[in-house]
N, C-alpha and C. Protein backbone atom coordinates (compact mmCIF):
# COMPACT_ATOMS: atom_id res chain seq x y z
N UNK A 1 -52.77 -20.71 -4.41
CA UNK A 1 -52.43 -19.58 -5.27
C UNK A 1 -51.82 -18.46 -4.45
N UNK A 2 -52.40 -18.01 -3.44
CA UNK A 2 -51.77 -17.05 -2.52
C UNK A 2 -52.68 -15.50 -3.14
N UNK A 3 -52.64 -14.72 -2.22
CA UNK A 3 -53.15 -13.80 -2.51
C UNK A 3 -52.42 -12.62 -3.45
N UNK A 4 -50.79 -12.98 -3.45
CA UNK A 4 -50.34 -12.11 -4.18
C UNK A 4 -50.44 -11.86 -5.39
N UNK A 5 -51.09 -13.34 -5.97
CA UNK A 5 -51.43 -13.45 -7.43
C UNK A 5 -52.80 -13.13 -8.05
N UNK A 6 -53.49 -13.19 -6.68
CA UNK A 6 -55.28 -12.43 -7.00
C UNK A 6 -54.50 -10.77 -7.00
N UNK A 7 -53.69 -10.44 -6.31
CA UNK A 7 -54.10 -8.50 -5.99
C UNK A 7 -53.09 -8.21 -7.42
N UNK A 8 -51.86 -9.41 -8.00
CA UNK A 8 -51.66 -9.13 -8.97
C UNK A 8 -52.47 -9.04 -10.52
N UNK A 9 -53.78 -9.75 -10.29
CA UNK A 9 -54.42 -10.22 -11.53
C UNK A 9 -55.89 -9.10 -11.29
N UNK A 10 -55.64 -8.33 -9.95
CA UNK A 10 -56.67 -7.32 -9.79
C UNK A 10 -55.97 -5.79 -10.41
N UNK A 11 -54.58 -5.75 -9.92
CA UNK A 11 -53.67 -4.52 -10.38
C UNK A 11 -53.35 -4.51 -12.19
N UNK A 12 -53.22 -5.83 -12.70
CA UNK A 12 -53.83 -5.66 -14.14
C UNK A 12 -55.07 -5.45 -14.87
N UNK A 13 -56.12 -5.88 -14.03
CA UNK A 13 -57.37 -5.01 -14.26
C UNK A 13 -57.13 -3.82 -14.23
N UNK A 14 -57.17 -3.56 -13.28
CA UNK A 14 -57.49 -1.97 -12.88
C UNK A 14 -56.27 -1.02 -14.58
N UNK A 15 -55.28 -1.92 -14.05
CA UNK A 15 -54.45 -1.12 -15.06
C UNK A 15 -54.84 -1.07 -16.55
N UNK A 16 -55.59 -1.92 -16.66
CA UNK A 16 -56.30 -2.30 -18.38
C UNK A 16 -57.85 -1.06 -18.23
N UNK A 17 -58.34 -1.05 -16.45
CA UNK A 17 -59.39 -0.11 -16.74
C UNK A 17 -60.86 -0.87 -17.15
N UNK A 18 -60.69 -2.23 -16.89
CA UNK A 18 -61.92 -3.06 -16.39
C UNK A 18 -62.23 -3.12 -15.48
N UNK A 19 -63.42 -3.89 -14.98
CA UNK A 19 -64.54 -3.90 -14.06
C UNK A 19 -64.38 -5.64 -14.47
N UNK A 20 -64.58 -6.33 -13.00
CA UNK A 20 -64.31 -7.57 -13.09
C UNK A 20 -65.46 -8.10 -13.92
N UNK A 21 -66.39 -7.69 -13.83
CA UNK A 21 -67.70 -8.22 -14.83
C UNK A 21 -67.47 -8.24 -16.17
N UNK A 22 -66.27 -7.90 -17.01
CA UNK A 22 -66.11 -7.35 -17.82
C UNK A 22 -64.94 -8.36 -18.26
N UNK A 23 -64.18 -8.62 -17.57
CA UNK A 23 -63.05 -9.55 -17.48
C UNK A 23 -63.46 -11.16 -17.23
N UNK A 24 -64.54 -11.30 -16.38
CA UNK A 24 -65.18 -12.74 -16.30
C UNK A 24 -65.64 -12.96 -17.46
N UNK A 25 -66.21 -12.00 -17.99
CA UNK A 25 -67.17 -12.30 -19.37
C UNK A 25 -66.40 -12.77 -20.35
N UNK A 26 -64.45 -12.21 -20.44
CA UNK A 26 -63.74 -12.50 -21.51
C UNK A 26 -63.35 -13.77 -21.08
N UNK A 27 -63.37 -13.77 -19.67
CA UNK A 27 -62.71 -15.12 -19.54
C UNK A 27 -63.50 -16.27 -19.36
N UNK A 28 -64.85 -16.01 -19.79
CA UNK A 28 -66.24 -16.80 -19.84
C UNK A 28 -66.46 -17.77 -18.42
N UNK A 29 -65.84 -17.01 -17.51
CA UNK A 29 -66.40 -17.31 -15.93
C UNK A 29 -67.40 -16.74 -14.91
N UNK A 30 -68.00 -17.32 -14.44
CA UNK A 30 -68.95 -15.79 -13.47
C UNK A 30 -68.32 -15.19 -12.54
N UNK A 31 -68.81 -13.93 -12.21
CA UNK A 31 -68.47 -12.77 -12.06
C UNK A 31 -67.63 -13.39 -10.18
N UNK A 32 -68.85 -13.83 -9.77
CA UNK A 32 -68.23 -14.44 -8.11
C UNK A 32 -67.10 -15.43 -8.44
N UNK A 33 -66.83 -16.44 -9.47
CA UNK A 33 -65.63 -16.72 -9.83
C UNK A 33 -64.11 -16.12 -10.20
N UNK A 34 -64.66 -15.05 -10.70
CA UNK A 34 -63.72 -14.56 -10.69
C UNK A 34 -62.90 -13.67 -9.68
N UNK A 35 -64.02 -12.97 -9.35
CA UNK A 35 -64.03 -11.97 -7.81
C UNK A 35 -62.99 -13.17 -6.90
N UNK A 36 -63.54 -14.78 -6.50
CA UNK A 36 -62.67 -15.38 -5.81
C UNK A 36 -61.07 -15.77 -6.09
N UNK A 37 -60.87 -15.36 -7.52
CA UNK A 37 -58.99 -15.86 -7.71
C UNK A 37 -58.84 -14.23 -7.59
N UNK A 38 -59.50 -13.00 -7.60
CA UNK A 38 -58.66 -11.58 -7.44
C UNK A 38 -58.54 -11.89 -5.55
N UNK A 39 -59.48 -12.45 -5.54
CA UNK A 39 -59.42 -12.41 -3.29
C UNK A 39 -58.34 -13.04 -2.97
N UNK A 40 -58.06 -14.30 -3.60
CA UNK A 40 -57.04 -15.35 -3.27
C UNK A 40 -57.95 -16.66 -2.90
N UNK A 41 -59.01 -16.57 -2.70
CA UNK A 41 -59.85 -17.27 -2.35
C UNK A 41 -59.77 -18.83 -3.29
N UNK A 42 -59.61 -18.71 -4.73
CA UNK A 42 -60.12 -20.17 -5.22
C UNK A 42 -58.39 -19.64 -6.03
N UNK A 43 -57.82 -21.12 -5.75
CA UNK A 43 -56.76 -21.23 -6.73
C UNK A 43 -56.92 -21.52 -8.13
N UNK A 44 -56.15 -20.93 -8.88
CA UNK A 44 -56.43 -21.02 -10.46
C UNK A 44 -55.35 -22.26 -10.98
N UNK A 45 -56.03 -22.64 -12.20
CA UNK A 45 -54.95 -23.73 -12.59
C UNK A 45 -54.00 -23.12 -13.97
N UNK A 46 -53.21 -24.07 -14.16
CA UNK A 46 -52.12 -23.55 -15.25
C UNK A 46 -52.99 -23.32 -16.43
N UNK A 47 -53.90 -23.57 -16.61
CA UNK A 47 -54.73 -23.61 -18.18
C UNK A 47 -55.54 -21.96 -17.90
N UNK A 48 -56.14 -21.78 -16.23
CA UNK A 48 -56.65 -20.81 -16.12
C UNK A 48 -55.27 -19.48 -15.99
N UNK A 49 -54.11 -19.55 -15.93
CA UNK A 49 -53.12 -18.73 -15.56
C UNK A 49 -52.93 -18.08 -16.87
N UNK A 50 -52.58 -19.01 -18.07
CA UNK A 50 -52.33 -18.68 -19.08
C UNK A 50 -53.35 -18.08 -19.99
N UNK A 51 -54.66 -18.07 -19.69
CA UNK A 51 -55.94 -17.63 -20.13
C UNK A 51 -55.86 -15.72 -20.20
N UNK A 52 -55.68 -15.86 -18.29
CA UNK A 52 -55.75 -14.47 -18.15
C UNK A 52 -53.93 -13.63 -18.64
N UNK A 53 -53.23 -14.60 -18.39
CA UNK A 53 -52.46 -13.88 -18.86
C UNK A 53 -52.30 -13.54 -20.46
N UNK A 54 -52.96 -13.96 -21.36
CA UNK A 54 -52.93 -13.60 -22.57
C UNK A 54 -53.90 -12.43 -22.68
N UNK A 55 -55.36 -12.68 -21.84
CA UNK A 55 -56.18 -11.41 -21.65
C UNK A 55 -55.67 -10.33 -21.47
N UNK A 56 -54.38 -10.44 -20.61
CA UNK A 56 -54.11 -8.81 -19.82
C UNK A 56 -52.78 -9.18 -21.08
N UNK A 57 -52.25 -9.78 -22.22
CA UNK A 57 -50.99 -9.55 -22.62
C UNK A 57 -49.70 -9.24 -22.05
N UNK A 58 -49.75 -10.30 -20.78
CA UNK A 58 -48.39 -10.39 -20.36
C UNK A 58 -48.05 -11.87 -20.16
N UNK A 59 -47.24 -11.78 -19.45
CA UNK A 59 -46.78 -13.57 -19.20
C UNK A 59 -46.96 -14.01 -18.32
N UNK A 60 -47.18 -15.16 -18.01
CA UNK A 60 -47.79 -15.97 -16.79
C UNK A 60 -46.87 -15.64 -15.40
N UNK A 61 -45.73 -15.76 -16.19
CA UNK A 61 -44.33 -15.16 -14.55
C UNK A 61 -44.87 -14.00 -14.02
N UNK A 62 -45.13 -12.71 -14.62
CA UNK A 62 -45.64 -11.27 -14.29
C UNK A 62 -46.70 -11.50 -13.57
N UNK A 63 -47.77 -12.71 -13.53
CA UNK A 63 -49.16 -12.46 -12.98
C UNK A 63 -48.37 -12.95 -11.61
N UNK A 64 -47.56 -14.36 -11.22
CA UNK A 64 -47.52 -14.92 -10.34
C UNK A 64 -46.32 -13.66 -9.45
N UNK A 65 -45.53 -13.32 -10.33
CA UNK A 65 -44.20 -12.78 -9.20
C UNK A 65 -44.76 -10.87 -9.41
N UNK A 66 -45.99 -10.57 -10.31
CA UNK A 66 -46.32 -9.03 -9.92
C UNK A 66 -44.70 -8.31 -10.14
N UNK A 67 -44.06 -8.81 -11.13
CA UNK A 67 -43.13 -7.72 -11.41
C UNK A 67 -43.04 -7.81 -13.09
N UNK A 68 -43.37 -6.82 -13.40
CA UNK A 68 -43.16 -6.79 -15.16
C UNK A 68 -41.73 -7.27 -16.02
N UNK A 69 -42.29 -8.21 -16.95
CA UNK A 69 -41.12 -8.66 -17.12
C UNK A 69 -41.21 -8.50 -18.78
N UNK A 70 -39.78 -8.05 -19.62
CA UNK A 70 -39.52 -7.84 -20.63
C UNK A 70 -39.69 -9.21 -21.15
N UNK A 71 -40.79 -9.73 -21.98
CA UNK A 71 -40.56 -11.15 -22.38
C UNK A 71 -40.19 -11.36 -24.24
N UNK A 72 -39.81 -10.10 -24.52
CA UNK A 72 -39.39 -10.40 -25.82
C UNK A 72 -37.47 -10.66 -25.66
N UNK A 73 -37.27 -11.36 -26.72
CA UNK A 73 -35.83 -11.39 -26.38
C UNK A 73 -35.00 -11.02 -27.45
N UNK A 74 -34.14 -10.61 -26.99
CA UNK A 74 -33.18 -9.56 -27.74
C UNK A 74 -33.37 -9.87 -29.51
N UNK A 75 -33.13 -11.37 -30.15
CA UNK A 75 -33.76 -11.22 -31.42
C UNK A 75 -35.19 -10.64 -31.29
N UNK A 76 -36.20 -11.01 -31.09
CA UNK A 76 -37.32 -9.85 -31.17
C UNK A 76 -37.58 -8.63 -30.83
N UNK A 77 -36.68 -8.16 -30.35
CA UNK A 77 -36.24 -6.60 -30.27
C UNK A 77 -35.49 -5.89 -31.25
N UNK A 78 -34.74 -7.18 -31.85
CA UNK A 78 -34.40 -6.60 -32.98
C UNK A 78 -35.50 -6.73 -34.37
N UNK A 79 -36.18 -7.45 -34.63
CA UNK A 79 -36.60 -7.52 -35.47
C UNK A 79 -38.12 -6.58 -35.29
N UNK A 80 -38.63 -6.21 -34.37
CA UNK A 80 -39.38 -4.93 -33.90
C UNK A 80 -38.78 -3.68 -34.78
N UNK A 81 -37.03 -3.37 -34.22
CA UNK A 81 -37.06 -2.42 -34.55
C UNK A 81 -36.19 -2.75 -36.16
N UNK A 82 -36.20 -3.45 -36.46
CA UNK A 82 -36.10 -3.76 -38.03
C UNK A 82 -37.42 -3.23 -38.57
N UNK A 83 -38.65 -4.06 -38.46
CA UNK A 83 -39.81 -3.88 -38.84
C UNK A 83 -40.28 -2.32 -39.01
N UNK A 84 -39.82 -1.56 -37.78
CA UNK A 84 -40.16 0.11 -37.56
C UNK A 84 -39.15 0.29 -38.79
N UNK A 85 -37.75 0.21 -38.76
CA UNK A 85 -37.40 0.81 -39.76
C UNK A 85 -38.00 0.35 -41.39
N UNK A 86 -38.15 -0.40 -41.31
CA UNK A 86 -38.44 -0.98 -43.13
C UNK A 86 -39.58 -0.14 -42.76
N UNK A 87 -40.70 -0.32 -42.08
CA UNK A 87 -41.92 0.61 -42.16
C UNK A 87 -41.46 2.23 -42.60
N UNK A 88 -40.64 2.82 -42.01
CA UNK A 88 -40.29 4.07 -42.04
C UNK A 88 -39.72 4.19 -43.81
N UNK A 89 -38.84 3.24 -44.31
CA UNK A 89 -37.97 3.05 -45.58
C UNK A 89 -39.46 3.01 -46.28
N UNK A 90 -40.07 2.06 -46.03
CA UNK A 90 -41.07 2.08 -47.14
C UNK A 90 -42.13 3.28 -47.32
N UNK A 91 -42.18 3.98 -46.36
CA UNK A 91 -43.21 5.14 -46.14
C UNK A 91 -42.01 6.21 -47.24
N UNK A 92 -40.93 6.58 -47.06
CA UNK A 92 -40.06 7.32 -47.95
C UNK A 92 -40.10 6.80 -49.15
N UNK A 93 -40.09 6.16 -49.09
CA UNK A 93 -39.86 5.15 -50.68
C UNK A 93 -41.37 5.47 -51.28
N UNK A 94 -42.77 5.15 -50.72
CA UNK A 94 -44.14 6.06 -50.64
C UNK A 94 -43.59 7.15 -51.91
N UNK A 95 -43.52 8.45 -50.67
CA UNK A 95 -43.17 9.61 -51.15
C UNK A 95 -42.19 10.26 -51.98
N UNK A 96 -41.27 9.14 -52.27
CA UNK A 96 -39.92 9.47 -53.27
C UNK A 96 -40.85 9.11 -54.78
N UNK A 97 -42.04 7.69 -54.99
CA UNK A 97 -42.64 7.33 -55.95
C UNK A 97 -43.46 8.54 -56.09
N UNK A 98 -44.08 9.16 -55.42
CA UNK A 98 -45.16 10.02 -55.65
C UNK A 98 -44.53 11.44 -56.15
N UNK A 99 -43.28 11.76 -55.79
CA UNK A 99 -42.72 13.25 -56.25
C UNK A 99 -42.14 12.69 -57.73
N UNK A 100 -41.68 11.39 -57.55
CA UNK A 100 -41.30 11.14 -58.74
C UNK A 100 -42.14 11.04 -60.19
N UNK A 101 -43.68 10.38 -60.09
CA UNK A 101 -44.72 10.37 -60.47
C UNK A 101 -44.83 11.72 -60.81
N UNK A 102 -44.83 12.90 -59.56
CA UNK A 102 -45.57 14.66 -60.21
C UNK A 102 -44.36 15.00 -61.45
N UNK A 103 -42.94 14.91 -61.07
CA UNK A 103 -41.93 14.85 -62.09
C UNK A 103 -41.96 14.47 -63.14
N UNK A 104 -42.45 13.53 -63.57
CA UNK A 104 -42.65 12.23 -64.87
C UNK A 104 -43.75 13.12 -65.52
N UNK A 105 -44.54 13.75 -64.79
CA UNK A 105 -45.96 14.39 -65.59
C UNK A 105 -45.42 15.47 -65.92
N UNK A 106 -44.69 16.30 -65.13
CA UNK A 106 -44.44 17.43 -65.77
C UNK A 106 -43.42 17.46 -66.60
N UNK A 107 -42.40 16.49 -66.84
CA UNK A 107 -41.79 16.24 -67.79
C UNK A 107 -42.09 16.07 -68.86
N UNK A 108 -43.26 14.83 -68.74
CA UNK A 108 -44.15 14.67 -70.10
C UNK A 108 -45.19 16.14 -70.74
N UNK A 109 -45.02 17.15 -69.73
CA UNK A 109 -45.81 17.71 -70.47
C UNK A 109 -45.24 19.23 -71.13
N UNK A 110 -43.89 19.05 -70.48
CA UNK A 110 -42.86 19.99 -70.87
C UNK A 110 -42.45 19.47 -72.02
N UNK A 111 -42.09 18.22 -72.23
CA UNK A 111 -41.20 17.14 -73.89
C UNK A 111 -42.47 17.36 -74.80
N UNK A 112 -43.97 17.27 -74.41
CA UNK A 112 -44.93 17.63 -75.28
C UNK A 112 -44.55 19.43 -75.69
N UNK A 113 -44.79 20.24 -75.36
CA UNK A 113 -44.80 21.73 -75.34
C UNK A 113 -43.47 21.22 -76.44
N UNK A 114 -42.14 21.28 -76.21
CA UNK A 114 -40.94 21.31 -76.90
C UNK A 114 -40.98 20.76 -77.73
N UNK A 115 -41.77 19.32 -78.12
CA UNK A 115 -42.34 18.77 -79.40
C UNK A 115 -42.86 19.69 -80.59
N UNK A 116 -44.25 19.89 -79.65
CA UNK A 116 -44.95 20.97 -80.51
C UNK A 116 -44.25 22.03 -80.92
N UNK A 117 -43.27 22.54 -80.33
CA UNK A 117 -42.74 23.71 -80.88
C UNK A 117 -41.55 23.50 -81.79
N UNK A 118 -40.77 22.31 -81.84
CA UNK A 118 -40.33 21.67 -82.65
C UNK A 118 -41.10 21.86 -84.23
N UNK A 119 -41.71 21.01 -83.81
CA UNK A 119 -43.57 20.82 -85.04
C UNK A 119 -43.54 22.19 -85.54
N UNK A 120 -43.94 23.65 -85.05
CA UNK A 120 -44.12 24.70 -85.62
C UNK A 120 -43.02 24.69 -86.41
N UNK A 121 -41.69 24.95 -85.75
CA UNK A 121 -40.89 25.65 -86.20
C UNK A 121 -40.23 24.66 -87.45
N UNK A 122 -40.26 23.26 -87.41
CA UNK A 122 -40.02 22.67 -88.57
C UNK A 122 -40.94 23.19 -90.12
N UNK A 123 -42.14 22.97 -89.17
CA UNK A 123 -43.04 23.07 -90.11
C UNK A 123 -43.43 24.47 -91.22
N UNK A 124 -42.58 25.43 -90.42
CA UNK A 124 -42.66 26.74 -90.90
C UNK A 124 -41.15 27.10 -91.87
N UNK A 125 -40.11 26.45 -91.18
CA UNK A 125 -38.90 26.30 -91.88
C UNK A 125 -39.23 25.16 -93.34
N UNK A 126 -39.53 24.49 -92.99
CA UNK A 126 -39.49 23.99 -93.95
C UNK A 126 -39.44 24.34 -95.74
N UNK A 127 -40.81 24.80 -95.77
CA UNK A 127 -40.65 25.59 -97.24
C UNK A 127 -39.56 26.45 -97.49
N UNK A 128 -38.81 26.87 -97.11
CA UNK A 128 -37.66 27.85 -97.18
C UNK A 128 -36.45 27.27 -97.55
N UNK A 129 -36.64 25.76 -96.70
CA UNK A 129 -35.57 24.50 -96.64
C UNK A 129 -35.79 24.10 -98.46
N UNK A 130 -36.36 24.34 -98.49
CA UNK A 130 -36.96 23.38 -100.05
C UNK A 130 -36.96 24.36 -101.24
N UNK A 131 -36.51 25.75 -100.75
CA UNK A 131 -36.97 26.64 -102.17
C UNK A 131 -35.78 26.66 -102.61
N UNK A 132 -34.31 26.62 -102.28
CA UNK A 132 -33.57 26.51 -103.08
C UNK A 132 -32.91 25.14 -104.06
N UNK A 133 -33.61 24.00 -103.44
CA UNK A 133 -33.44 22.97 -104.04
C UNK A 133 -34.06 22.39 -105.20
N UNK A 134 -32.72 22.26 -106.19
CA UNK A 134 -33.61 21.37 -107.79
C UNK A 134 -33.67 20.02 -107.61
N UNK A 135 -34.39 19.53 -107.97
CA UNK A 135 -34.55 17.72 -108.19
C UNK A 135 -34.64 17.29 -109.73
């Protein structure tokens, strides 16, 4: 394994802000097991590479070559920032339903008022409407 890949799989600890006891436990190894692949001491196998590298959420290349590597690729960068935007569209779209909703109420309660006053004023015209008419 070489040691560059223990001080790399120790510099993602630290960077995550674990304590190797803490990291053996996820990776259901004991604690001196693990302590020996951060030393360089016990080589890890491809089943154990890909373990920790899903633990720390990077890719198996980053643990072995310790240089961060962009592993989404350009379609999933786009569809990231697709996703942000529809998130953003739908959050407006949210708030366009909800002003539209306070609108609709106060409409309805303005067409009520203008009803009713309709209602009076028919209702008061009316007899007046009717006194000059013979049948």
């Amino acid at each position: 394994m070489g040691n560059t890949t223990g001080n790399n799989i120790r510099h993602l600890r630290h960077k995550a802000g674990k304590n190797q006891k803490e990291v053996a436990r996820r990776l259901n190894i004991s604690v001196p097991g693990y302590s020996k692949i951060e030393a360089g001491i016990t080589d890890i196998s491809v089943k154990r590479l890909h373990q920790i590298a899903r633990y720390f959420k990077v890719s198996p290349a980053e643990i072995l070559s310790g240089v961060e590597i962009d592993s989404k690729l350009p379609e999933q960068k786009i569809m990231t920032e697709l996703q942000a935007k529809l998130e953003h569209r739908e959050q407006e779209l949210f708030q366009l339903q909800v002003k539209l909703m306070a609108l609709y109420k106060e409409l309805k309660e303005e067409a009520k008022t203008k009803i009713l006053l309709l209602i009076s004023f028919l209702s008061c015209s009316l007899p007046d409407i009717f006194d000059g008419l013979t049948i």
